[in-house]
Protein backbone atom coordinates (compact mmCIF):
# COMPACT_ATOMS: atom_id res chain seq x y z
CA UNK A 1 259.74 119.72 3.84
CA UNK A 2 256.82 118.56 6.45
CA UNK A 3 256.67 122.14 7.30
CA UNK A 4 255.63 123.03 3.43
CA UNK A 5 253.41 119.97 2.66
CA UNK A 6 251.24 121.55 5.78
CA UNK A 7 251.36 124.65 4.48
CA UNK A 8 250.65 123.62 0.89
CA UNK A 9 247.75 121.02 2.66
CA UNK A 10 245.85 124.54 4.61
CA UNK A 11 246.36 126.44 1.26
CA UNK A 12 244.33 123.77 -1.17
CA UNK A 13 241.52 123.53 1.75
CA UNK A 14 241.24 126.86 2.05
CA UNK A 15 241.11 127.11 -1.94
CA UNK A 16 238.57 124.32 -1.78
CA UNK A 17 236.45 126.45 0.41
CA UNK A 18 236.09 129.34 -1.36
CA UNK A 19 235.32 126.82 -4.31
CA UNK A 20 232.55 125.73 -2.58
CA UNK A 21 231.05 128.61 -1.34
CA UNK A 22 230.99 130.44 -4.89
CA UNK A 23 229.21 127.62 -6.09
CA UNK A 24 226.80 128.24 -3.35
CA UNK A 25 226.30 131.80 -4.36
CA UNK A 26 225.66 130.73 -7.96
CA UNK A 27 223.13 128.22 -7.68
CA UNK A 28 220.91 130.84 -5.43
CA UNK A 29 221.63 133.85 -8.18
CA UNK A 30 220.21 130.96 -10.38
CA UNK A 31 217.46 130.33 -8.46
CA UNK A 32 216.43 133.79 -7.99
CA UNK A 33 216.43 135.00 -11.49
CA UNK A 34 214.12 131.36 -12.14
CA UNK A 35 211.61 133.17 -10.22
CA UNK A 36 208.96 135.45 -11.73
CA UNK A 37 205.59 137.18 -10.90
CA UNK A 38 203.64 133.80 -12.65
CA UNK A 39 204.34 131.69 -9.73
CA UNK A 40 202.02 130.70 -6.77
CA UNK A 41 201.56 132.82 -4.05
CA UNK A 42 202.56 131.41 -0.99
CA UNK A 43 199.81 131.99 0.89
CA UNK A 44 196.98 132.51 -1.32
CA UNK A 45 194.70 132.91 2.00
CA UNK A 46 195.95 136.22 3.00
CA UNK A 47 196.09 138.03 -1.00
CA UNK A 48 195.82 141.29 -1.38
CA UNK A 49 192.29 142.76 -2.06
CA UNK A 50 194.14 144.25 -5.46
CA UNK A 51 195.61 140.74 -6.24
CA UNK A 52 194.49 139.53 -9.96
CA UNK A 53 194.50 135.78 -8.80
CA UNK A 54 192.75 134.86 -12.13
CA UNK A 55 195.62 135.76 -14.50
CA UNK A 56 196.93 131.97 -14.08
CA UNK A 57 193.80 130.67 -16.17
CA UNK A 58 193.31 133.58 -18.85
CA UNK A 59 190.99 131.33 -21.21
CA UNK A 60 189.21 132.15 -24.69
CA UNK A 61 185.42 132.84 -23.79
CA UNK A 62 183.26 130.80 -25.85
CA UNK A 63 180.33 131.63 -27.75
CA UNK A 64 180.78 135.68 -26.51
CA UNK A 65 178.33 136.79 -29.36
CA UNK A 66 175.92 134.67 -28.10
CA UNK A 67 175.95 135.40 -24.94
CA UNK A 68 175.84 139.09 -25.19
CA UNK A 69 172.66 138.92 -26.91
CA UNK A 70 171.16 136.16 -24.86
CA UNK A 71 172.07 137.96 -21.29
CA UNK A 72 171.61 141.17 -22.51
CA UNK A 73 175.42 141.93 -21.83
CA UNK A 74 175.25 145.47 -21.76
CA UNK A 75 178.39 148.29 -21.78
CA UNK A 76 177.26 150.27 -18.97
CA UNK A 77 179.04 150.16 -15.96
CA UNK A 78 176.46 149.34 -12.64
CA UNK A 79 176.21 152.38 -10.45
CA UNK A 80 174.87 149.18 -8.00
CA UNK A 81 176.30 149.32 -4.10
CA UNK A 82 178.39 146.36 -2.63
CA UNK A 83 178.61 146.47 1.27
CA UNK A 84 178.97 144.38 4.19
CA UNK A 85 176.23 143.77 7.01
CA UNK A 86 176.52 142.69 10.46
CA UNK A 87 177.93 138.78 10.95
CA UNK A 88 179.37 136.42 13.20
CA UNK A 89 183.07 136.30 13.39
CA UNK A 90 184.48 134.32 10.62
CA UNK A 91 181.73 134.86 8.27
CA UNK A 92 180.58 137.88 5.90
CA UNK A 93 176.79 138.81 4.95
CA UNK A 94 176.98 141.36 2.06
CA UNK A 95 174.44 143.23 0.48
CA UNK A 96 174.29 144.00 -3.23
CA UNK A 97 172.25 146.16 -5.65
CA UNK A 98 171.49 143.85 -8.20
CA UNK A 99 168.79 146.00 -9.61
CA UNK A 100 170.05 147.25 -12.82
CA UNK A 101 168.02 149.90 -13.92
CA UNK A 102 164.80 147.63 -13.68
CA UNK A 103 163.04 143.90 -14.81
CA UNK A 104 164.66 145.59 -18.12
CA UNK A 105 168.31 146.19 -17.44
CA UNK A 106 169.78 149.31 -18.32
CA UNK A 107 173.09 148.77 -16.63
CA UNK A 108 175.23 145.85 -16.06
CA UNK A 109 175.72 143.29 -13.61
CA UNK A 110 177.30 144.67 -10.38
CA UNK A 111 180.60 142.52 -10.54
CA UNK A 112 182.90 141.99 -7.34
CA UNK A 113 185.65 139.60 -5.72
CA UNK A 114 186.14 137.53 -2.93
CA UNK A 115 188.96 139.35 -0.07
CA UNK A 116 189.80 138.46 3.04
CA UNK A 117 187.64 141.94 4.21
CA UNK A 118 184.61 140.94 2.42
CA UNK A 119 183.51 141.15 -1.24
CA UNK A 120 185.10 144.08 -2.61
CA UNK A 121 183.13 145.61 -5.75
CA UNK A 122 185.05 145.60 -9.09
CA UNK A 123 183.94 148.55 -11.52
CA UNK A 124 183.38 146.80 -15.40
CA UNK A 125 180.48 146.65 -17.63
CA UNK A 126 179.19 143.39 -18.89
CA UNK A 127 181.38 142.91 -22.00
CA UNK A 128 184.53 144.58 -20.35
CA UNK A 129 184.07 141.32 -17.84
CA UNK A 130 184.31 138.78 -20.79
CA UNK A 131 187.94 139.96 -21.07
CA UNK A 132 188.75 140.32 -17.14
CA UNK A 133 189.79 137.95 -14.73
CA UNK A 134 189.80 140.22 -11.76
CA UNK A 135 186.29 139.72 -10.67
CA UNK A 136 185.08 136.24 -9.21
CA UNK A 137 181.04 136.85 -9.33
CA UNK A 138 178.43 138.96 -11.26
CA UNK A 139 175.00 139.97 -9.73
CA UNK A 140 172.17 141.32 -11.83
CA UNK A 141 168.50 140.20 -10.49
CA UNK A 142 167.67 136.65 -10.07
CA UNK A 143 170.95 135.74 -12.12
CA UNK A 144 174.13 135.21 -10.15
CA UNK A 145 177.46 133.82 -12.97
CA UNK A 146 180.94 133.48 -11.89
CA UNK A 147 184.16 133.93 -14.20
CA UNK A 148 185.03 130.85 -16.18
CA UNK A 149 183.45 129.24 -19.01
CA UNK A 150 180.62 131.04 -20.91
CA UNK A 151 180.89 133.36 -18.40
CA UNK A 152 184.23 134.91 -18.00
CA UNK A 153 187.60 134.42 -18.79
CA UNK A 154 189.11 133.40 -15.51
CA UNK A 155 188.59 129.74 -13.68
CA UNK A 156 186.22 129.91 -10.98
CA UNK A 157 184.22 126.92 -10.68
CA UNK A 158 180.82 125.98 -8.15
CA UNK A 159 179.87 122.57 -6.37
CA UNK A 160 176.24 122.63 -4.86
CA UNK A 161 176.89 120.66 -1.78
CA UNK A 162 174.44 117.98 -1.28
CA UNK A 163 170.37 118.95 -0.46
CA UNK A 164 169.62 119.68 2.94
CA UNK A 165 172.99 120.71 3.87
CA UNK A 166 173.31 123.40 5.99
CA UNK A 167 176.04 126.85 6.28
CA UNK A 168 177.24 126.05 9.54
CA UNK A 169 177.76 122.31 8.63
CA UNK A 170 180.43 122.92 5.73
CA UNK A 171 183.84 123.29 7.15
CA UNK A 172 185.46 121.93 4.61
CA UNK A 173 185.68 120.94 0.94
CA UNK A 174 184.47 117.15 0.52
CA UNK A 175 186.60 114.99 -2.16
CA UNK A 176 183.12 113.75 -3.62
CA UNK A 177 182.04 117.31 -4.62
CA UNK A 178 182.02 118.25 -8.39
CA UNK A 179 183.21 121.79 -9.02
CA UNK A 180 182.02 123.18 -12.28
CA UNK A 181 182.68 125.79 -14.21
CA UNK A 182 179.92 127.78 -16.44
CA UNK A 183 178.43 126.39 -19.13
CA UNK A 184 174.94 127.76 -20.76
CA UNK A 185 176.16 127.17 -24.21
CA UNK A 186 177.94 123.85 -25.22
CA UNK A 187 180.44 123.61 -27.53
CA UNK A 188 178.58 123.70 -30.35
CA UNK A 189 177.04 127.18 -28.67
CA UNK A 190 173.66 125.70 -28.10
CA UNK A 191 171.61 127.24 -25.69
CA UNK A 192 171.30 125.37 -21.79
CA UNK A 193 168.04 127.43 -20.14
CA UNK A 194 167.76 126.77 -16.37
CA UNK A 195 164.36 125.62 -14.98
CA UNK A 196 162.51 129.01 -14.23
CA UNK A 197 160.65 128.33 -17.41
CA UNK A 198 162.00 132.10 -18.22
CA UNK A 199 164.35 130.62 -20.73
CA UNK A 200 167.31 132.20 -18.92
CA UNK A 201 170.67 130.77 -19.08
CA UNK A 202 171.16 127.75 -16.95
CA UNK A 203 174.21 129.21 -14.41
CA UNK A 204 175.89 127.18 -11.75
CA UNK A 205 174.01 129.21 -8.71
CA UNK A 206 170.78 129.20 -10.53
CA UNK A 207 169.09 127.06 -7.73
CA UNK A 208 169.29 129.52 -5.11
CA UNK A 209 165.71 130.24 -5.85
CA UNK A 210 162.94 128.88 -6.83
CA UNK A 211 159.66 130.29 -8.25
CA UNK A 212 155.56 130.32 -7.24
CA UNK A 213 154.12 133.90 -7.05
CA UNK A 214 157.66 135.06 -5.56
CA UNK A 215 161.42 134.41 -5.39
CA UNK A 216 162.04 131.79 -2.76
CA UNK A 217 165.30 131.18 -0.91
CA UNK A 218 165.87 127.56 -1.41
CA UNK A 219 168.84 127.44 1.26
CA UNK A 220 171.10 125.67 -1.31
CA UNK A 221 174.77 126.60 -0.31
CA UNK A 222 177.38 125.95 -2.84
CA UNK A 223 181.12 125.63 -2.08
CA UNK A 224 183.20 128.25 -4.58
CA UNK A 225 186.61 127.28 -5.86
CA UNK A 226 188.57 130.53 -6.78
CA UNK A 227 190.71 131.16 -9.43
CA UNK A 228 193.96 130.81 -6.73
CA UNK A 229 192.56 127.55 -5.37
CA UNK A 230 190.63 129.26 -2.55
CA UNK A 231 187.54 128.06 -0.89
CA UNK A 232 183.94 130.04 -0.29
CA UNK A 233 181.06 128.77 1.11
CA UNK A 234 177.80 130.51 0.35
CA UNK A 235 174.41 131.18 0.22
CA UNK A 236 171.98 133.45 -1.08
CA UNK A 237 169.77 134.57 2.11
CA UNK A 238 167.50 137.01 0.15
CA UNK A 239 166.46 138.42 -3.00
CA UNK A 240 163.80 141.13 -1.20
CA UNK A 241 164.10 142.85 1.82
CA UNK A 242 164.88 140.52 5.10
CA UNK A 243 160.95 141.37 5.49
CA UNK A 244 159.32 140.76 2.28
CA UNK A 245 161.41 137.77 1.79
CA UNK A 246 160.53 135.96 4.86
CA UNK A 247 157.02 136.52 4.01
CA UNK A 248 157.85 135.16 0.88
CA UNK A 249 159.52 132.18 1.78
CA UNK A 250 156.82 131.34 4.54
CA UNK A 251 153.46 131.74 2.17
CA UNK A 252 154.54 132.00 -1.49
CA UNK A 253 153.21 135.68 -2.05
CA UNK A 254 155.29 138.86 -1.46
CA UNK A 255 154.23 142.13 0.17
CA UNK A 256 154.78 145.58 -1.52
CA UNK A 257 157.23 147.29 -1.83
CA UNK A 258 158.99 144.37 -2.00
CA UNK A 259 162.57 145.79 -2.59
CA UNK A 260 163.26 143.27 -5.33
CA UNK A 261 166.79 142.90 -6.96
CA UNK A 262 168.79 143.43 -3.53
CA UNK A 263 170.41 140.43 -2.76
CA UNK A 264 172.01 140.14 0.48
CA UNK A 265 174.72 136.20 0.32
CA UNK A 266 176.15 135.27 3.45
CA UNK A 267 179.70 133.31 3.03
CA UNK A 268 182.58 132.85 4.18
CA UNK A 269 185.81 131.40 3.28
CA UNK A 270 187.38 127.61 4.01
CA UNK A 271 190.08 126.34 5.21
């Protein structure tokens, strides 16, 4: 009899066991067919230059009409060139053709995203964009819009950091910075201008430069939040040639050629 009830005793724990361990294995099927391609990406720091990090905040563009008339939103892709230029470790300083065709666009804004390998061009025309969330900026001239808002469909959002504050000095994102997103009509779709006294739209990076007989670099570096929660710091080095516009920024007048509408930004991601 003593011999059975151990026998019976190893059976039921052994039973119990299995129990156990198919519960186990159904609880992680469960949890695996929970997950899908919506959630977070681990490590949003190391994306893929293809990732479409803005398909998390797809958002209804407001007053679109308006602002293809107002910005001249045009449907022809920019033939403009994106490339990278010679920086410190860490730290990217890309060139862009902003030119569009001329002080009269005939092309759109030359469009691109923020990678880990630099700012990777993204091939849309201007009203293609309103509908996209795969690009994080838009260059065209003196105008510089990111994707959220008026501007885009996506969530990318801008704090200027404080005057006089300087690229090397931002290594991180301060609590008491504002991060906005774009907004040069309100809800009622009336017109914001900026302070040019052009009457263009009033964009998040619009101080960048300032006006007297040239474009001035006002050193202003804003902190970027992507659409995936990542951080860029930037600034806007040039709107001329590196010749031109330190002439430029040094007396107020600008020699010619000038080589206007080629912005070179130098930025570079936080931690």
């Amino acid at each position: 009899m003593r011999t059975h009830e151990e026998t019976m005793t190893r059976h039921s724990g052994q039973q119990g066991l299995w129990v156990l361990a198919a519960v186990v294995v159904a609880l992680m099927l469960m949890v695996n067919c929970d997950s899908s391609d919506d959630d977070p990406v681990p490590d949003a720091g190391v994306a893929d230059a293809g990732t479409d990090a803005g398909t998390q905040c797809l958002n209804e563009v407001s007053c679109k009409d308006q602002s293809i008339d107002k910005l001249t939103l045009l449907t022809t892709v920019s033939t403009g060139e994106v490339r990278e230029e010679q920086a410190a470790q860490g730290e990217f300083r890309t060139y862009i053709d902003a030119r569009a065709g001329g002080l009269t666009p005939t092309m759109s804004y030359t469009y691109a995203r923020f990678t880990p390998q630099g700012l990777a061009q993204v091939s849309v025309d201007d009203q293609a964009a309103l509908a996209r969330t795969d690009w994080d900026i838009a260059f065209r001239r003196y105008y510089i819009r990111v994707n959220s808002g008026t501007s885009g469909p996506s969530c990318v959002s801008v704090a200027t950091t404080p005057e006089g504050t300087t690229f090397e000095s931002v290594t991180a994102v301060a609590s008491t910075w504002e991060f906005k997103t774009e907004a040069w009509y309100d809800p009622a779709c009336t017109f914001s201008p900026d302070d040019s006294g052009l009457n263009g739209p009033l964009m998040r990076l619009s101080t960048f430069w300032t006006y007297t007989s040239c474009v001035q670099m006002t050193g202003d570096v804003f902190v970027i939040r992507l659409a995936d929660g990542r951080h860029v710091k930037l600034e806007v080095t040039g709107y001329y040639d590196p010749t031109p516009q330190q002439v430029c920024n040094e007396t107020g007048s600008v020699p010619q050629p000038s080589g206007s509408g080629q912005l070179r930004v130098r930025w570079a991601f936080l931690p």
